[in-house]
Protein backbone atom coordinates (compact mmCIF):
# COMPACT_ATOMS: atom_id res chain seq x y z
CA UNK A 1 0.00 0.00 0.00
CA UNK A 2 1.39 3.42 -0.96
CA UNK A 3 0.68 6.42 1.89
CA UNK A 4 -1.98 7.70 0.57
CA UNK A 5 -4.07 3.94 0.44
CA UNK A 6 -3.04 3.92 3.75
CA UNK A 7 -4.36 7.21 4.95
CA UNK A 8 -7.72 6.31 3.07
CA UNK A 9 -7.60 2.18 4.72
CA UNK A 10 -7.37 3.86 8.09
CA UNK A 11 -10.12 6.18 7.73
CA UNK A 12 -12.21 3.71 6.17
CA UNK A 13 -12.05 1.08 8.81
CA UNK A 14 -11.77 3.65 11.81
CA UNK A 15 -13.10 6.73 10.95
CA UNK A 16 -10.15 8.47 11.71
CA UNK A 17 -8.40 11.05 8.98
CA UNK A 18 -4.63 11.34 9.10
CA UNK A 19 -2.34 14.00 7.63
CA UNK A 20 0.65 12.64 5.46
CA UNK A 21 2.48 15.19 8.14
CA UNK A 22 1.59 12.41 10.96
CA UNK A 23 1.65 9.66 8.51
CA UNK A 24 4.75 9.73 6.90
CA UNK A 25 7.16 10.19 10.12
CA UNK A 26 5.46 7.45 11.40
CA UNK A 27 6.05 5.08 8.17
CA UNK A 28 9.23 6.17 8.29
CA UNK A 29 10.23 4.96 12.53
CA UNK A 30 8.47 1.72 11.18
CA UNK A 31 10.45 1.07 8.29
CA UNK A 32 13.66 1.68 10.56
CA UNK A 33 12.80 -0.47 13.35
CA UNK A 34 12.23 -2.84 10.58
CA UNK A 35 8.30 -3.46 10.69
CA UNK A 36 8.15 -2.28 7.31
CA UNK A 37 9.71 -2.11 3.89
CA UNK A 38 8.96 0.68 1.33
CA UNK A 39 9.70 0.48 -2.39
CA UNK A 40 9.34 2.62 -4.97
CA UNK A 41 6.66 2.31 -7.44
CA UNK A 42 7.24 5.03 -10.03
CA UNK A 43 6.18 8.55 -8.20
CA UNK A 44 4.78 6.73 -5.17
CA UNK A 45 6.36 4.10 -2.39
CA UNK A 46 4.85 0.84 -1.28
CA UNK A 47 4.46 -0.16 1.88
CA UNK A 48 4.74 -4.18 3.04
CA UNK A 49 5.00 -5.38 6.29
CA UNK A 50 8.06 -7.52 7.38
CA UNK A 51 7.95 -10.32 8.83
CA UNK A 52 9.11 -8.97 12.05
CA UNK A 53 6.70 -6.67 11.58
CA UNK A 54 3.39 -9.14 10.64
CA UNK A 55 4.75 -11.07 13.91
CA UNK A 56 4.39 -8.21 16.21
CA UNK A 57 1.05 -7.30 14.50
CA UNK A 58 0.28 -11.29 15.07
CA UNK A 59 1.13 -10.76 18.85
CA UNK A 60 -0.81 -7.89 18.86
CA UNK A 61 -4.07 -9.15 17.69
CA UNK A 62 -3.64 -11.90 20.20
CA UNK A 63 -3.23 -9.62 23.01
CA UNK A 64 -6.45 -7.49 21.65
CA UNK A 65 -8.54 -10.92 21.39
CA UNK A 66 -7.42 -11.27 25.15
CA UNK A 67 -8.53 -7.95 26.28
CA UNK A 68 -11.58 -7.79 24.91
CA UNK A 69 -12.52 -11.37 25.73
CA UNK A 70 -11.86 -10.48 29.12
CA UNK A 71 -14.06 -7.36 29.13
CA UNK A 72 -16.90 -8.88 27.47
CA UNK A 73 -16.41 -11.42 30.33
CA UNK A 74 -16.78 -8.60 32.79
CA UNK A 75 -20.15 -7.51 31.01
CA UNK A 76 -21.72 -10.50 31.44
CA UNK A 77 -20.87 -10.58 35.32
CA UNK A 78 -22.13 -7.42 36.02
């Protein structure tokens, strides 16, 4: 995904809009902690994960299925 498909997949999915001025800086800490790599594609870049970086995102998303198990186990308690 180039930066701007990104900035449109994130406010799709989460209603959030991000400037490239937040975006970018950000792309760029991931691609040097190695989470990401970027190529270019003509005038834009592309965007992949690693796969350091789909393992942390595979952590992650194990963590969130955790959490929010454990809250909608709360729910029903109360």
């Amino acid at each position: 995904m180039s930066g701007y498909d990104l900035i449109g997949f994130i406010y799709k999915t989460f209603e959030v809009l991000l400037s490239p001025s937040t975006l970018y800086p950000n792309l760029n800490s991931l691609e040097q902690l190695g989470l990401i790599k970027a190529r270019n594609c003509g005038r834009k870049r592309a965007y992949k994960l690693t796969s350091k970086g789909d393992s942390l995102c595979h952590s992650l998303s194990l963590e969130y299925m955790k959490i929010t198990s454990k809250v909608e186990s709360l729910r029903k308690e109360s």
